[in-house]
PDB file of N, CA and C in Angstrom:
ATOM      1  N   UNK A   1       2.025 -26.621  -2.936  1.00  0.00           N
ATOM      2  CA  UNK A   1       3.186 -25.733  -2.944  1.00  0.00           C
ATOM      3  C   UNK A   1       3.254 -25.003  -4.285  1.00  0.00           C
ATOM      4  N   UNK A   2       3.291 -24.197  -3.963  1.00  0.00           N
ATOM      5  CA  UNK A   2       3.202 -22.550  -5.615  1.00  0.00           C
ATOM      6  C   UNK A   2       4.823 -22.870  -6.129  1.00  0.00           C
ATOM      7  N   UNK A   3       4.792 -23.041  -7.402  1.00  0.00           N
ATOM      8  CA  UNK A   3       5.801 -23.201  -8.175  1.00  0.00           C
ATOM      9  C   UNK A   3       7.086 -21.919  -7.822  1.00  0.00           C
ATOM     10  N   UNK A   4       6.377 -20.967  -7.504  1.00  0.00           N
ATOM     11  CA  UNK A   4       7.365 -19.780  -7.626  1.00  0.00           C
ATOM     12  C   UNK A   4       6.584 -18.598  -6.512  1.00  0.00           C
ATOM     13  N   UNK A   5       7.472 -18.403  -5.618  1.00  0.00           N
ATOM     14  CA  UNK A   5       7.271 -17.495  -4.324  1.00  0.00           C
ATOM     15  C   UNK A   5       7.523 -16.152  -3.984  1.00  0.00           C
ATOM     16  N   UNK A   6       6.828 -14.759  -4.553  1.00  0.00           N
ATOM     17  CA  UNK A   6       7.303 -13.941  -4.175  1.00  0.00           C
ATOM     18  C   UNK A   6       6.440 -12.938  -2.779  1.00  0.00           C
ATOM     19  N   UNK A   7       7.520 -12.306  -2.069  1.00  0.00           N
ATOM     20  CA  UNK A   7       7.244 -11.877  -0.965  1.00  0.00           C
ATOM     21  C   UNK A   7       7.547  -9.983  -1.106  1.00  0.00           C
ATOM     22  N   UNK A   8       6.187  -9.153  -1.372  1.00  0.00           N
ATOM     23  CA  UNK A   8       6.145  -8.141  -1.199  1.00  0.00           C
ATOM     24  C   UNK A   8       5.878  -7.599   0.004  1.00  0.00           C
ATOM     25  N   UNK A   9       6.090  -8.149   1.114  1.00  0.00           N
ATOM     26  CA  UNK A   9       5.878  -7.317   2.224  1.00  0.00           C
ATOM     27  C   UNK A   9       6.398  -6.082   2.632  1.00  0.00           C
ATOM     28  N   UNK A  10       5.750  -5.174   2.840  1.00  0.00           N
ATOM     29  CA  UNK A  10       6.337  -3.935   3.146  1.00  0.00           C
ATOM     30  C   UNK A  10       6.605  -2.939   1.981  1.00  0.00           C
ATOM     31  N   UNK A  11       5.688  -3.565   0.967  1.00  0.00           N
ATOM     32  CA  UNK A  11       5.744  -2.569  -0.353  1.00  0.00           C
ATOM     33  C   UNK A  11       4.151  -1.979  -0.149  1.00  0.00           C
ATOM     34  N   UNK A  12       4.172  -1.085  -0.912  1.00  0.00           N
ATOM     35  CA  UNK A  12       2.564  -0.285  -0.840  1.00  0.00           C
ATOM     36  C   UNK A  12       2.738  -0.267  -2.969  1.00  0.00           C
ATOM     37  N   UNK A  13       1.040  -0.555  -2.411  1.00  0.00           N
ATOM     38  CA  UNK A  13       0.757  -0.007  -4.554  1.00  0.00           C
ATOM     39  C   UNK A  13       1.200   0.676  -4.889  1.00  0.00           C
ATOM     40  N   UNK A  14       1.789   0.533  -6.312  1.00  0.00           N
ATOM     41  CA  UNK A  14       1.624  -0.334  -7.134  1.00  0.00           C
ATOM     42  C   UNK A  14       2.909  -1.525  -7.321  1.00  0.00           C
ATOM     43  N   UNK A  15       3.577  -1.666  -6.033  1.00  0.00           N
ATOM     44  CA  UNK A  15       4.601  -2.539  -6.193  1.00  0.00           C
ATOM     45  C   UNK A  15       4.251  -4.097  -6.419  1.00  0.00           C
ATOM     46  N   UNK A  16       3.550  -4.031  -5.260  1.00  0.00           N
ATOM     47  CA  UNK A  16       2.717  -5.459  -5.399  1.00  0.00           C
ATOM     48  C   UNK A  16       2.448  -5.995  -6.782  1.00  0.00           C
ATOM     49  N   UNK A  17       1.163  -5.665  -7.075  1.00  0.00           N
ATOM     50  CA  UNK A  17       1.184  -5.826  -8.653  1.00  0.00           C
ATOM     51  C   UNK A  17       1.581  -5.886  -9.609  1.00  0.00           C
ATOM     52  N   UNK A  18       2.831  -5.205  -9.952  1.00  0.00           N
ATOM     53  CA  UNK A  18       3.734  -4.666 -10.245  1.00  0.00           C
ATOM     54  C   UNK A  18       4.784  -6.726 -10.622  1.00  0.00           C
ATOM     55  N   UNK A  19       4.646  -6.615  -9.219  1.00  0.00           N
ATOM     56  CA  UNK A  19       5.886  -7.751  -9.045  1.00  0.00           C
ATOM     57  C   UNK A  19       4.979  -8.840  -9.563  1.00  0.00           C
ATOM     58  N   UNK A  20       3.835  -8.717  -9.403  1.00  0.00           N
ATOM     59  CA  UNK A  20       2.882  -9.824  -9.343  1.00  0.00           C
ATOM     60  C   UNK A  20       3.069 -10.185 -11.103  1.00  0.00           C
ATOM     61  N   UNK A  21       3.145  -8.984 -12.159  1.00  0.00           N
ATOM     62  CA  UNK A  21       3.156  -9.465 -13.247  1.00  0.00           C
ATOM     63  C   UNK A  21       3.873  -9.438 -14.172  1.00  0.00           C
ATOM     64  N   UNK A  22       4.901  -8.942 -13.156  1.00  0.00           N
ATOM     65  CA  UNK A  22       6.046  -9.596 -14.056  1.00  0.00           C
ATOM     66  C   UNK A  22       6.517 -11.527 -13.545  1.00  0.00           C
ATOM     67  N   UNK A  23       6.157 -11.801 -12.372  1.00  0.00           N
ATOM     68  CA  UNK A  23       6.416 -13.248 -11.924  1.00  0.00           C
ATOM     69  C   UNK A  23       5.471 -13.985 -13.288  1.00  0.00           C
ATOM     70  N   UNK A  24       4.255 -13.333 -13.341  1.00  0.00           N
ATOM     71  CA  UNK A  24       3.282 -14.073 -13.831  1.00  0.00           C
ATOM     72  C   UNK A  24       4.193 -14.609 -15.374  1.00  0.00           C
ATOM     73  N   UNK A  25       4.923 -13.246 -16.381  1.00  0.00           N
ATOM     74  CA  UNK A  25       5.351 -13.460 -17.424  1.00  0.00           C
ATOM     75  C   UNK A  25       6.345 -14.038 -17.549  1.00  0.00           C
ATOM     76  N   UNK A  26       7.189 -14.612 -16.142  1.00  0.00           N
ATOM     77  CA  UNK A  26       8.021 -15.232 -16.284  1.00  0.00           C
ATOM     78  C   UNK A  26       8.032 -17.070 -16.051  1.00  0.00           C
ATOM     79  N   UNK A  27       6.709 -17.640 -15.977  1.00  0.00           N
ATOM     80  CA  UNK A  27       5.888 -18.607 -15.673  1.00  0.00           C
ATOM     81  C   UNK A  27       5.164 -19.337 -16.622  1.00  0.00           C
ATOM     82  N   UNK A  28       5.146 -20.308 -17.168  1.00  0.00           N
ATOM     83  CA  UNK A  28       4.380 -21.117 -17.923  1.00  0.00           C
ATOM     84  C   UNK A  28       3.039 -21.217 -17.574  1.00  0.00           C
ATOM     85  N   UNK A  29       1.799 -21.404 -18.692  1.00  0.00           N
ATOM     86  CA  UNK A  29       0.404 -21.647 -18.157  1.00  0.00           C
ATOM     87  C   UNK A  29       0.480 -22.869 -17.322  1.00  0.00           C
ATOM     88  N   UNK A  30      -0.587 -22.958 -16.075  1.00  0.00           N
ATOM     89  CA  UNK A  30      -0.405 -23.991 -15.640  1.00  0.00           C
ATOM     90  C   UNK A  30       0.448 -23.962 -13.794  1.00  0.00           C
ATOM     91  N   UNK A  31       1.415 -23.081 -14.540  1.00  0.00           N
ATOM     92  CA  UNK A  31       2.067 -23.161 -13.380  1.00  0.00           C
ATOM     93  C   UNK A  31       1.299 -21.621 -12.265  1.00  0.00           C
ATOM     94  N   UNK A  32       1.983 -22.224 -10.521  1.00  0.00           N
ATOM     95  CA  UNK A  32       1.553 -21.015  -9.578  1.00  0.00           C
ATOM     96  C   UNK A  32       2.391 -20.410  -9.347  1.00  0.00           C
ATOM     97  N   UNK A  33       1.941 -19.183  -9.012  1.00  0.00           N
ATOM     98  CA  UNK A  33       2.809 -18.057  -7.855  1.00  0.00           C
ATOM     99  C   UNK A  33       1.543 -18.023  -6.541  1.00  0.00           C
ATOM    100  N   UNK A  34       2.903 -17.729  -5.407  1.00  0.00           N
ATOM    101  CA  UNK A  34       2.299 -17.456  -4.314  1.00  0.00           C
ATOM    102  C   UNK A  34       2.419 -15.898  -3.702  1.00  0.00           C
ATOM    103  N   UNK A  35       1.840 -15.117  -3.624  1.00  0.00           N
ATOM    104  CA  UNK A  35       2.091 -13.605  -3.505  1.00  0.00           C
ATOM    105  C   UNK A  35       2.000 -13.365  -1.932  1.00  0.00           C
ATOM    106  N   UNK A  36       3.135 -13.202  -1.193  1.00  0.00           N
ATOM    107  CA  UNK A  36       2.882 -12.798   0.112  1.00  0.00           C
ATOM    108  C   UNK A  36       2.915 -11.513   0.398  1.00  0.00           C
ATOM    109  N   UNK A  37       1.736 -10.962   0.733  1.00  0.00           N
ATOM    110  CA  UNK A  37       1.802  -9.159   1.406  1.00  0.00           C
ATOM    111  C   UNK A  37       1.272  -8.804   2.651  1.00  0.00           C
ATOM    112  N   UNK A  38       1.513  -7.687   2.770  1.00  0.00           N
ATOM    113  CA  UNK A  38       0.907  -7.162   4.411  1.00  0.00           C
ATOM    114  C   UNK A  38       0.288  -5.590   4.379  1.00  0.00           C
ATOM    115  N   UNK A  39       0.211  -4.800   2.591  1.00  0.00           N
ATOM    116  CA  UNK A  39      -0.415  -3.725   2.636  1.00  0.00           C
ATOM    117  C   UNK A  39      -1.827  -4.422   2.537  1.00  0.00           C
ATOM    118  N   UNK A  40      -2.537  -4.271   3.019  1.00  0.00           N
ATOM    119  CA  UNK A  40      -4.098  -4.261   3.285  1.00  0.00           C
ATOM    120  C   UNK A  40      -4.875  -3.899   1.459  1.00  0.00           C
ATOM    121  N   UNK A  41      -4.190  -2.679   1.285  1.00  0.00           N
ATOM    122  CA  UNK A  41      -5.268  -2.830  -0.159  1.00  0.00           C
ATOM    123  C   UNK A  41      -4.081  -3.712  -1.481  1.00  0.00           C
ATOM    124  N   UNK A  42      -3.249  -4.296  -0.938  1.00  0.00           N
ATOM    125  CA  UNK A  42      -2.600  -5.478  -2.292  1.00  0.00           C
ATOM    126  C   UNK A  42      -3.443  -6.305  -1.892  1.00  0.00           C
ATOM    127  N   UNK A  43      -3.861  -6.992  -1.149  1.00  0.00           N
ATOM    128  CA  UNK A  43      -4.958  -7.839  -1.215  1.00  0.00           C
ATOM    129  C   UNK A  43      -5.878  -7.847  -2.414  1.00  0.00           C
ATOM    130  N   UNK A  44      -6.982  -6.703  -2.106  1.00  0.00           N
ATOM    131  CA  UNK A  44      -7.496  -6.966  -3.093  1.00  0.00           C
ATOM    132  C   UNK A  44      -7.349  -5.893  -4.780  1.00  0.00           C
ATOM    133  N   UNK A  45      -6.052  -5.408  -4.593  1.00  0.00           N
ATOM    134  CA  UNK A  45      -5.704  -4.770  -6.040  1.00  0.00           C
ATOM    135  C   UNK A  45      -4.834  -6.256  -6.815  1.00  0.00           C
ATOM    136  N   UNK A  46      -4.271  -7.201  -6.092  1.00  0.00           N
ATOM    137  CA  UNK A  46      -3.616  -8.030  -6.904  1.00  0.00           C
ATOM    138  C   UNK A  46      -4.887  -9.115  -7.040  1.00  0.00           C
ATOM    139  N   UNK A  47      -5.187  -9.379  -7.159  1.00  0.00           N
ATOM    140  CA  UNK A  47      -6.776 -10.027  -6.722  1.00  0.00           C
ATOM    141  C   UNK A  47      -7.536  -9.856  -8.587  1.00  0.00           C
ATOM    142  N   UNK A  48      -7.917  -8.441  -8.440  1.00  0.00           N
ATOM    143  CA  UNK A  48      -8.392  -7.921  -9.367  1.00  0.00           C
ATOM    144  C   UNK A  48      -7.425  -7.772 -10.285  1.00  0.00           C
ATOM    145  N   UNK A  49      -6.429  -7.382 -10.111  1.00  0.00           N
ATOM    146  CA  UNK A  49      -5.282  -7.282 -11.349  1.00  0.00           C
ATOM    147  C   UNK A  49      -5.124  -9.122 -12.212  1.00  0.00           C
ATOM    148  N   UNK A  50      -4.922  -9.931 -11.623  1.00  0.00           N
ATOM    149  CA  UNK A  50      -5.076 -11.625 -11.691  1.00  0.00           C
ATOM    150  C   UNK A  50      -5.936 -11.841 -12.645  1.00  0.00           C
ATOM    151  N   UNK A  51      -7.371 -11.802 -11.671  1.00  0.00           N
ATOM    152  CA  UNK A  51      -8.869 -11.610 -12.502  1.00  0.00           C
ATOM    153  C   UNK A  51      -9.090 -11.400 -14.226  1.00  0.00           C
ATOM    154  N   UNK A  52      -8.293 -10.089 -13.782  1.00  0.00           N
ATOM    155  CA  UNK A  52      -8.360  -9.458 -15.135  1.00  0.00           C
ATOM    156  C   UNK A  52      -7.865  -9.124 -16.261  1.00  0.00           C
ATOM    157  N   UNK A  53      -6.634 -10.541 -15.943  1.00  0.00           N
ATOM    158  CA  UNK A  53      -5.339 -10.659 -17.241  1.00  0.00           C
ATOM    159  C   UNK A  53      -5.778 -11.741 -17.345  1.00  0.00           C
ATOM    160  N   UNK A  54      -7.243 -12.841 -16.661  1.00  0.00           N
ATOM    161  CA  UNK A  54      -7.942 -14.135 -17.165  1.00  0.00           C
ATOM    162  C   UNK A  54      -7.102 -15.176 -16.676  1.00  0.00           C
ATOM    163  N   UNK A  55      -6.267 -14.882 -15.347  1.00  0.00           N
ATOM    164  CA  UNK A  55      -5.701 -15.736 -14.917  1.00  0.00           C
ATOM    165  C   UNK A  55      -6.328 -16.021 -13.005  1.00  0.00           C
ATOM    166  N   UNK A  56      -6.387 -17.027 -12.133  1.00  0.00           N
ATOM    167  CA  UNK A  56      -6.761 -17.874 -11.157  1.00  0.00           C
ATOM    168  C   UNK A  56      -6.566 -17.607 -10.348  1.00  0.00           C
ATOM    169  N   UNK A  57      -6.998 -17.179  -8.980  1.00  0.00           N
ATOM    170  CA  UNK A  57      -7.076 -16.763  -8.116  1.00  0.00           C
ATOM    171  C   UNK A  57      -7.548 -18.140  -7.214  1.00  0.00           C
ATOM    172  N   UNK A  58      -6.579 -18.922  -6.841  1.00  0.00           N
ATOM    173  CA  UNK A  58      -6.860 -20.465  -6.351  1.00  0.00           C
ATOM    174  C   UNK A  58      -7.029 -19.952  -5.036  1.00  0.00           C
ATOM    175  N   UNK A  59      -6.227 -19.649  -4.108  1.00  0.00           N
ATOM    176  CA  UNK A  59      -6.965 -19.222  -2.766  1.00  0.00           C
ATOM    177  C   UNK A  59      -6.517 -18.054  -2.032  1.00  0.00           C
ATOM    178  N   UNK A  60      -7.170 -17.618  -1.079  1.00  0.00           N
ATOM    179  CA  UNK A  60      -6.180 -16.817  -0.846  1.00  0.00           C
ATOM    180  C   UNK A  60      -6.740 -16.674   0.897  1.00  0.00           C
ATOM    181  N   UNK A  61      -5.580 -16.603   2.005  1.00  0.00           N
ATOM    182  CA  UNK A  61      -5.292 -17.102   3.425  1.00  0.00           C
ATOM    183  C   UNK A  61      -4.797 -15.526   4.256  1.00  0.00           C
ATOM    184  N   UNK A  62      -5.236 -15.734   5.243  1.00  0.00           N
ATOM    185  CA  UNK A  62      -4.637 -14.094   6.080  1.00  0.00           C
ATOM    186  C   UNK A  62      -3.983 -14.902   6.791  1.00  0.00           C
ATOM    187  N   UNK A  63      -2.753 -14.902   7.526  1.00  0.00           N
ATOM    188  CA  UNK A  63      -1.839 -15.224   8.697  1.00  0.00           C
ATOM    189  C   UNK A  63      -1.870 -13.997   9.515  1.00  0.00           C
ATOM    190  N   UNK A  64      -2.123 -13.514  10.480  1.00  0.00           N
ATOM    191  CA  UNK A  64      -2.282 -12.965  10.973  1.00  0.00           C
ATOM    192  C   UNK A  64      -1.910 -11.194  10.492  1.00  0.00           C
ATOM    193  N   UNK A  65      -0.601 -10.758  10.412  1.00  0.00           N
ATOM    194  CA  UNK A  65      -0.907  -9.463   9.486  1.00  0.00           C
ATOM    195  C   UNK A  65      -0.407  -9.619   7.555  1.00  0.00           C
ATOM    196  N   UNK A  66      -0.255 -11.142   7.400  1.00  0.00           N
ATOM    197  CA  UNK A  66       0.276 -11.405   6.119  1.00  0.00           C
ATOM    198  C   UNK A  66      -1.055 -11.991   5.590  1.00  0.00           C
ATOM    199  N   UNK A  67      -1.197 -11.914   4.338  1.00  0.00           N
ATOM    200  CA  UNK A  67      -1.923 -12.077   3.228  1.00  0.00           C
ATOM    201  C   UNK A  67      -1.362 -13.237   2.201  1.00  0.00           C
ATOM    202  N   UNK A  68      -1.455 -14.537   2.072  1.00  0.00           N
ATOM    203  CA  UNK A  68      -0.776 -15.199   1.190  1.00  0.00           C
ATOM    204  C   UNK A  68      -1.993 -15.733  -0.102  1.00  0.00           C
ATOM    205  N   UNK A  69      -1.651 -15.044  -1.391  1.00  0.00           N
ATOM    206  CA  UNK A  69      -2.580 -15.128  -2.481  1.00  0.00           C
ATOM    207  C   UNK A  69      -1.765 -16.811  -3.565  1.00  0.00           C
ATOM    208  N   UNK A  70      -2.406 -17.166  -3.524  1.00  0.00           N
ATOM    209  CA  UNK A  70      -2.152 -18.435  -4.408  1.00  0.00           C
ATOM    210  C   UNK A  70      -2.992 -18.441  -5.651  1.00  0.00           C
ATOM    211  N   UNK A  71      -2.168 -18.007  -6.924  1.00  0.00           N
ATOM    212  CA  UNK A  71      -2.806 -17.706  -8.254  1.00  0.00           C
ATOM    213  C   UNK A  71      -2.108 -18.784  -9.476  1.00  0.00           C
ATOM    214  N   UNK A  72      -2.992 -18.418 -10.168  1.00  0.00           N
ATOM    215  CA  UNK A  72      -2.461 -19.919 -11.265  1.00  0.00           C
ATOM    216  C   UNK A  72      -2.636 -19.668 -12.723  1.00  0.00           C
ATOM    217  N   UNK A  73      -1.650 -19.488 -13.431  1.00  0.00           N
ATOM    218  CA  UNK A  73      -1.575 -18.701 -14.905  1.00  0.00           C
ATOM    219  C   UNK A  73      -2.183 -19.546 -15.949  1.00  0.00           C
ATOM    220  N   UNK A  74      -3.162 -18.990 -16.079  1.00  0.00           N
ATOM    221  CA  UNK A  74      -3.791 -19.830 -17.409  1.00  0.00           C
ATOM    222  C   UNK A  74      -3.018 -19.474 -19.131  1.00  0.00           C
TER     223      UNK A  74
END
C-alpha cells in the first residue's frame, strides 16, 4: 500500500506530472506515491519524469482503462 494516493484521471499533460511532483516534495525519502491515470501518454511522461529526478519506479499495472504507477522517493 503507497503511503500517499493521488488520482489524476481525466487530466491530460502536463497535469499529471505536474501533481506527480509536487506529491513527491511533499514526502519523505523512502516513502511511496501511487499515481492513478487514464491519459495514455501520463503513463509514460510520469515514468520518465520519476526516472529522472533519480527517484523509483516500483511498478506499474493497467486496470483496464486506468494506469496505476507505484513510485518510491529516494
Amino acid at each position: 500500500m503507497a503511503d500517499v494516493t493521488i488520482d489524476v484521471c481525466g487530466e491530460v499533460c502536463p497535469m499529471p506530472v505536474l501533481k506527480t511532483k509536487k506529491a513527491l516534495e511533499n514526502i519523505n525519502s523512502g516513502q511511496t506515491i501511487e499515481v492513478i491515470c487514464d491519459y495514455p501518454p501520463s503513463k509514460e511522461n510520469v515514468q520518465r519524469f520519476v526516472t529522472s529526478e533519480g527517484n523509483e519506479v516500483l511498478e506499474v499495472k493497467e486496470e483496464g482503462d486506468k494506469v496505476k504507477i507505484l513510485i518510491k522517493k529516494r
